[in-house]
Every structure is written in C-alpha cells, then in structure tokens.
N, C-alpha and C. Protein backbone atom coordinates (compact mmCIF):
# COMPACT_ATOMS: atom_id res chain seq x y z
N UNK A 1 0.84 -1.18 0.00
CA UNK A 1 0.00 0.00 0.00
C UNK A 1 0.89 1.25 0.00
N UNK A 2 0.69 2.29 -0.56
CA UNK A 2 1.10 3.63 -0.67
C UNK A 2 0.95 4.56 0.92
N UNK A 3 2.65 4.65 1.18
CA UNK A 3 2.15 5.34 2.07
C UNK A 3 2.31 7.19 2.03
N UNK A 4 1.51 7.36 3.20
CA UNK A 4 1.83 9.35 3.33
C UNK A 4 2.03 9.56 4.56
N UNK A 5 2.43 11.00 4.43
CA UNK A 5 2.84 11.74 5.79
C UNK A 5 2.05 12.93 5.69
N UNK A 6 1.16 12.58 7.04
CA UNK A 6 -0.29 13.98 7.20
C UNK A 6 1.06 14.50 8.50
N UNK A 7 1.04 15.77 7.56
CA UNK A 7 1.04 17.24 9.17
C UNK A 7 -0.02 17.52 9.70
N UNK A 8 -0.41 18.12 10.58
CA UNK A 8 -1.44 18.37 11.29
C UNK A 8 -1.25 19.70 12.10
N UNK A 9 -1.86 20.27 12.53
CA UNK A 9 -1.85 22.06 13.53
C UNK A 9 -3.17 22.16 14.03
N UNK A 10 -3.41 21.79 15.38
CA UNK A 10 -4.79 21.89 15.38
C UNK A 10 -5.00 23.66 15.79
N UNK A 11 -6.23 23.79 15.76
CA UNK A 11 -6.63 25.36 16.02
C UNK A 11 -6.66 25.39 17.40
N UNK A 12 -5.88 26.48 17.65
CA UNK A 12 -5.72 26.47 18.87
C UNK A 12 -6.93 27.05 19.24
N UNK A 13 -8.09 27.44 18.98
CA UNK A 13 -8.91 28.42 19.73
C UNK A 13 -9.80 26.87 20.41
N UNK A 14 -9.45 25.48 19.73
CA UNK A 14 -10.20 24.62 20.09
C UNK A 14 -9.63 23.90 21.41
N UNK A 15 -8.71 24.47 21.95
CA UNK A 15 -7.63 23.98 23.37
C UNK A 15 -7.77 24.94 24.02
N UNK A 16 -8.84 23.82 25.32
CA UNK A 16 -9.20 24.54 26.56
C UNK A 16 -7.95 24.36 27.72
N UNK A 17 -7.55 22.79 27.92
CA UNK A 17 -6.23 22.64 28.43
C UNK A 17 -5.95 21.94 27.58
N UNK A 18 -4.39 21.11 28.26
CA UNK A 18 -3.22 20.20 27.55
C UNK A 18 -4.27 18.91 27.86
N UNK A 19 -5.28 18.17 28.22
CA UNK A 19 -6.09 17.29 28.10
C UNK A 19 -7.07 17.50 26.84
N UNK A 20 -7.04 18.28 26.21
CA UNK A 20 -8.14 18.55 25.40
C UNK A 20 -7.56 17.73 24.26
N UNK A 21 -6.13 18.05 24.03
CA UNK A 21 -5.67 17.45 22.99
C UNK A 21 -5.98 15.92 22.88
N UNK A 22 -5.68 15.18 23.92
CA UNK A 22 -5.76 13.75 24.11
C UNK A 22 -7.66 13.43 23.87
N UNK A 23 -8.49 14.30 24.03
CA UNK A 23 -9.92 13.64 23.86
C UNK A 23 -9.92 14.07 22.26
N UNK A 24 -9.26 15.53 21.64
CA UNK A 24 -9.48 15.28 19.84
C UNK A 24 -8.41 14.38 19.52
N UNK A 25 -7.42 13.97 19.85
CA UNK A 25 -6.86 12.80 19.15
C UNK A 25 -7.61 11.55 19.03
N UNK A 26 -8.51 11.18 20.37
CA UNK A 26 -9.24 10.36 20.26
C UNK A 26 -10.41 10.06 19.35
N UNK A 27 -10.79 11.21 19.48
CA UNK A 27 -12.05 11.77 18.69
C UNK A 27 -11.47 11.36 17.25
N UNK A 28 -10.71 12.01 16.71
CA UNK A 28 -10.35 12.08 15.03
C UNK A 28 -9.57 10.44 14.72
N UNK A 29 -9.35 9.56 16.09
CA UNK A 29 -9.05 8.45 15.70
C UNK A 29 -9.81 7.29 15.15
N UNK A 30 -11.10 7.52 16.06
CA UNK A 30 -12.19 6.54 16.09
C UNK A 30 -13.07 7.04 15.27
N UNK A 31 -12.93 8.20 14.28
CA UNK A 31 -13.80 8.16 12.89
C UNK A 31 -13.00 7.85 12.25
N UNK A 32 -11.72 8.04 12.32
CA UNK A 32 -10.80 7.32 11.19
C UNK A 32 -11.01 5.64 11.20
N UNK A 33 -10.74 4.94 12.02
CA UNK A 33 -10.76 3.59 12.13
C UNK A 33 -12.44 3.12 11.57
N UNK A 34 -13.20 3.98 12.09
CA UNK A 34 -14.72 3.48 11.60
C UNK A 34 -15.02 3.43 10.05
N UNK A 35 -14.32 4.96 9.31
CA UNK A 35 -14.81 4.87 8.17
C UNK A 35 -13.56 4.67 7.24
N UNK A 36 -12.54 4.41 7.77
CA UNK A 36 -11.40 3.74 6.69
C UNK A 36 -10.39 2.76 7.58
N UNK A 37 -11.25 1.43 7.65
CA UNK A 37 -10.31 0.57 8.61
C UNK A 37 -9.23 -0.04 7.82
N UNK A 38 -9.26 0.11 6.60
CA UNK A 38 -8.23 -0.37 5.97
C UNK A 38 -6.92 0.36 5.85
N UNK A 39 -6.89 1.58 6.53
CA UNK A 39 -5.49 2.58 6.90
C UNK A 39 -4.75 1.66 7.88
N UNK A 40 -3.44 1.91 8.04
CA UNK A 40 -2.47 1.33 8.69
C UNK A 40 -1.81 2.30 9.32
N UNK A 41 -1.76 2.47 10.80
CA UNK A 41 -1.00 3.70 10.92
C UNK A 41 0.75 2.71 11.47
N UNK A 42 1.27 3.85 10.86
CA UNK A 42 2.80 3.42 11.22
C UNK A 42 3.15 4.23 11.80
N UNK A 43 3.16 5.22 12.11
CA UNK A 43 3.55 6.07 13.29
C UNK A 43 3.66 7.55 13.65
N UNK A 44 3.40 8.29 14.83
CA UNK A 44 3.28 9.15 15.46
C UNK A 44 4.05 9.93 16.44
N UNK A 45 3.96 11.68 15.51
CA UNK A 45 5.19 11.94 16.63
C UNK A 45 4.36 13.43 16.91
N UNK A 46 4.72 14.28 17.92
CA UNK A 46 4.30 15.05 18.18
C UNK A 46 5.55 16.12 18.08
N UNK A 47 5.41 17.82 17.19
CA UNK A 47 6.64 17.87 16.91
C UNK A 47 6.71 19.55 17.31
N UNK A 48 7.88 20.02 17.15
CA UNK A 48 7.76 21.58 17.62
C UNK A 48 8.11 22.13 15.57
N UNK A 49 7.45 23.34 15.93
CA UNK A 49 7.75 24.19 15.28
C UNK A 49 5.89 24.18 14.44
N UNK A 50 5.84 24.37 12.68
CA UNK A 50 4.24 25.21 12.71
C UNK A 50 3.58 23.70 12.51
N UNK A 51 3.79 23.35 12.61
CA UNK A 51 2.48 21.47 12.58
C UNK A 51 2.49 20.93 14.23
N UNK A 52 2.03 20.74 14.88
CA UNK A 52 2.05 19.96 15.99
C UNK A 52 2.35 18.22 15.96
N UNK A 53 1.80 18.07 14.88
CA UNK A 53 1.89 16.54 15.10
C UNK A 53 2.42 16.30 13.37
N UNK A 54 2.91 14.81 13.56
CA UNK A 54 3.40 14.60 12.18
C UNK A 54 3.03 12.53 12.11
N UNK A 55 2.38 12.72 11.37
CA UNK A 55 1.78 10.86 11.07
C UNK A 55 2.15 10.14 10.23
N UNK A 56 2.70 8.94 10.15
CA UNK A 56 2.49 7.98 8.96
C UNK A 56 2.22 7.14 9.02
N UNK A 57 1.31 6.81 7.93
CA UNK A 57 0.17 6.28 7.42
C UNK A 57 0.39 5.20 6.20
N UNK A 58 -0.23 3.93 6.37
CA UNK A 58 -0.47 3.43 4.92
C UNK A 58 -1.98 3.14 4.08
N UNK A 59 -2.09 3.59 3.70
CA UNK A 59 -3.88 3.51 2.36
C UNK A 59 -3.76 3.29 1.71
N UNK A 60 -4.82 2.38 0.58
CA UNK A 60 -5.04 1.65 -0.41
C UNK A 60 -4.69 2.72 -1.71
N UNK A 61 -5.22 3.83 -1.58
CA UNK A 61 -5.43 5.13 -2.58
C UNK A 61 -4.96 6.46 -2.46
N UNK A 62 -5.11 7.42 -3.20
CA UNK A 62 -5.01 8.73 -3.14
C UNK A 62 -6.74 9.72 -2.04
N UNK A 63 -7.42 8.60 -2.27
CA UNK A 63 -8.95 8.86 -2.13
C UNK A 63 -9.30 8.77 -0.36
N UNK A 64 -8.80 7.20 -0.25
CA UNK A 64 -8.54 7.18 1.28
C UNK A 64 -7.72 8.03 1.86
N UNK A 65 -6.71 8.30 1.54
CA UNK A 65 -5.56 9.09 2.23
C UNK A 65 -6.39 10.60 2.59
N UNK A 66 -7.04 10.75 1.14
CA UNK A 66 -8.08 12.28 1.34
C UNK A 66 -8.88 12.48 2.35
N UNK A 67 -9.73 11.02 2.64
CA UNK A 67 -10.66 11.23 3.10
C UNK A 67 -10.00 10.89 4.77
N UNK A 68 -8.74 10.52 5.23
CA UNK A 68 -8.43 10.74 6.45
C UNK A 68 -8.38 12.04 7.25
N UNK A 69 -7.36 12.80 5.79
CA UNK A 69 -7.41 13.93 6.33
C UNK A 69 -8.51 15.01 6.57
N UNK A 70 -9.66 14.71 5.70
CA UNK A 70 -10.78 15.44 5.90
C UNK A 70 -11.41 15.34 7.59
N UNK A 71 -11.59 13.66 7.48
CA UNK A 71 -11.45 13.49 9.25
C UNK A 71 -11.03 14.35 10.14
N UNK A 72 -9.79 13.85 9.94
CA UNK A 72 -8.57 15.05 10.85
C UNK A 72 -8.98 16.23 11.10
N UNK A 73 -9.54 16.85 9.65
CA UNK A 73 -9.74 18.42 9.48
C UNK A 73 -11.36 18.71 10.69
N UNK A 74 -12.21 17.38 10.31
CA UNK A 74 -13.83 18.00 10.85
C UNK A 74 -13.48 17.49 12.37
N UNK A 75 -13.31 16.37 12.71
CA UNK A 75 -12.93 15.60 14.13
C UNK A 75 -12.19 16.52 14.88
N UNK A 76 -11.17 16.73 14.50
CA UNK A 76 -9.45 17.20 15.26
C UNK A 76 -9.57 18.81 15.58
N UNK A 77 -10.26 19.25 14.30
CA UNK A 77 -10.46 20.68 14.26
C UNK A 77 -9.03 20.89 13.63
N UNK A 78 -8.47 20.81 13.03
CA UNK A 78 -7.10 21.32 12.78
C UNK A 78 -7.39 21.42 11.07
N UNK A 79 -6.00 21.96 10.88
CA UNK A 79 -5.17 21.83 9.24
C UNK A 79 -4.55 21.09 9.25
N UNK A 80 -4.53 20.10 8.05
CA UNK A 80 -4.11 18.74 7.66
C UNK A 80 -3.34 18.85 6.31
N UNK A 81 -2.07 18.64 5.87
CA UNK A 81 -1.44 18.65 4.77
C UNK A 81 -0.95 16.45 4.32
N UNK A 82 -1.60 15.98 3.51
CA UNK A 82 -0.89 14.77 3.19
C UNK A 82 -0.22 14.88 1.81
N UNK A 83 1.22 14.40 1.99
CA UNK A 83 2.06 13.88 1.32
C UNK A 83 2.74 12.80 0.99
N UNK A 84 1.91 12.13 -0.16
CA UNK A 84 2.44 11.14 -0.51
C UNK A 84 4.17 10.72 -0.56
N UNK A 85 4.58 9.43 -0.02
CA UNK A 85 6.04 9.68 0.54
C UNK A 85 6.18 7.98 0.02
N UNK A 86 7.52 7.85 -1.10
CA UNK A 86 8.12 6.59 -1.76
C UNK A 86 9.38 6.09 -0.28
N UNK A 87 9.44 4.77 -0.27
CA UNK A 87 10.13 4.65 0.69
C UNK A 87 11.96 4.46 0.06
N UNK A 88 13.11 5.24 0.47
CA UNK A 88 14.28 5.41 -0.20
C UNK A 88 14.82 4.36 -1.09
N UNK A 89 14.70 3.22 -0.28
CA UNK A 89 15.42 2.06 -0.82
C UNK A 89 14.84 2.05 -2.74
N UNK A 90 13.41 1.76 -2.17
CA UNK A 90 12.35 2.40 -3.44
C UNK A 90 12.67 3.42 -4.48
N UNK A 91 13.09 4.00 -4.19
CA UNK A 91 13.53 5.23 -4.82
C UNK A 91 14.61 5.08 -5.20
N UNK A 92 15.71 4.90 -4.61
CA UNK A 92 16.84 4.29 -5.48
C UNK A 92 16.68 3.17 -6.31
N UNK A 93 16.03 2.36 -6.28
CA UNK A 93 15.58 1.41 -6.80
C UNK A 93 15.21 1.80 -8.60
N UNK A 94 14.39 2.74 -8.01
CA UNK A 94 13.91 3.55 -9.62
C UNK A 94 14.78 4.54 -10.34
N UNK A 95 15.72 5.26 -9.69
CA UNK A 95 16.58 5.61 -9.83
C UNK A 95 17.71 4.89 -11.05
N UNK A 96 17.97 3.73 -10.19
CA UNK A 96 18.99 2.55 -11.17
C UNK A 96 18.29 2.88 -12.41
N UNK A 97 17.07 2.47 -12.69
CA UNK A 97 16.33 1.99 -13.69
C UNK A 97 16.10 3.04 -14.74
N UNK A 98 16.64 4.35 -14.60
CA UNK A 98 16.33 4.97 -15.56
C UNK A 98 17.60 5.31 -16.48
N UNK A 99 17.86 5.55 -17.93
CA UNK A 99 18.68 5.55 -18.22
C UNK A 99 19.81 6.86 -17.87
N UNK A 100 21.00 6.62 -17.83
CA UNK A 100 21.89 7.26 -17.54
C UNK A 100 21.84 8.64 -18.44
C-alpha cells in the first residue's frame, strides 16, 4: 500500500487545556478507524515548530488518504497537509532503472 505523511496544527482556539488534545486525538481516531479501517497507521510523533503533530500512514489510494485527512480536518479541528512519501530504498531502486 502507498504510504503518506499527514502534518497536522490543530486550532488552537479549540484547546481549553493540555487534556483537550488527548480527547481530539481520540475523537479524530475513532472516525478514522470506523470509516477507513483499511489505513495502517505506522507512526506518530508530536513535533515543535508550525504542525504539531506529524503521522504515517499506509492507504489503499489517493482517495482514502483524502478522506483521512478530511477526518482530521472536521474531528481534530485542525489543518491537515498529506504527502504522498516513496520509501528510499524504493527510490533508489527507480533511480537505477532509468537511463543514464
């Protein structure tokens, strides 16, 4: 499966405390899993500077991947950027293959 990397920034006007975050993560998790159980998450980091959080993800499509982040966007309350991301080895791989 194709994977991506969603940034995320939630709005801050939607953080009452530092617990708030942990009930919309929850929140934007369990519509994700309901309406696209076929996502794979591979992993989660929480990061400084303008995104708060940074995810990766594996989905069947360009379509699923969309419709996570729309999630993200109505659930989470935030801005959601996904970028489709080839894994290196992969990439060199294709690399070889093209002519010199």
């Amino acid at each position: 499966m194709p994977t991506f990397i969603m940034l995320t920034r939630v709005d801050p006007e939607v953080l009452r405390t530092p617990h708030s975050l942990e009930e919309l993560e929850k929140q934007a998790a369990e519509a994700v899993q309901n309406q696209c159980p076929n996502v794979k998450w591979l992993s989660n980091y929480a990061v400084l500077g303008p995104y708060d959080y940074v995810d990766v993800f594996e989905a069947p499509d360009i379509e699923t991947a969309a419709k996570v982040s729309t999630l993200i966007r109505t659930q989470g309350r935030a801005h959601s950027e996904i970028w489709p991301a080839t894994d290196w080895k992969k990439f060199k791989s294709m690399l070889h293959a093209m002519p010199a």
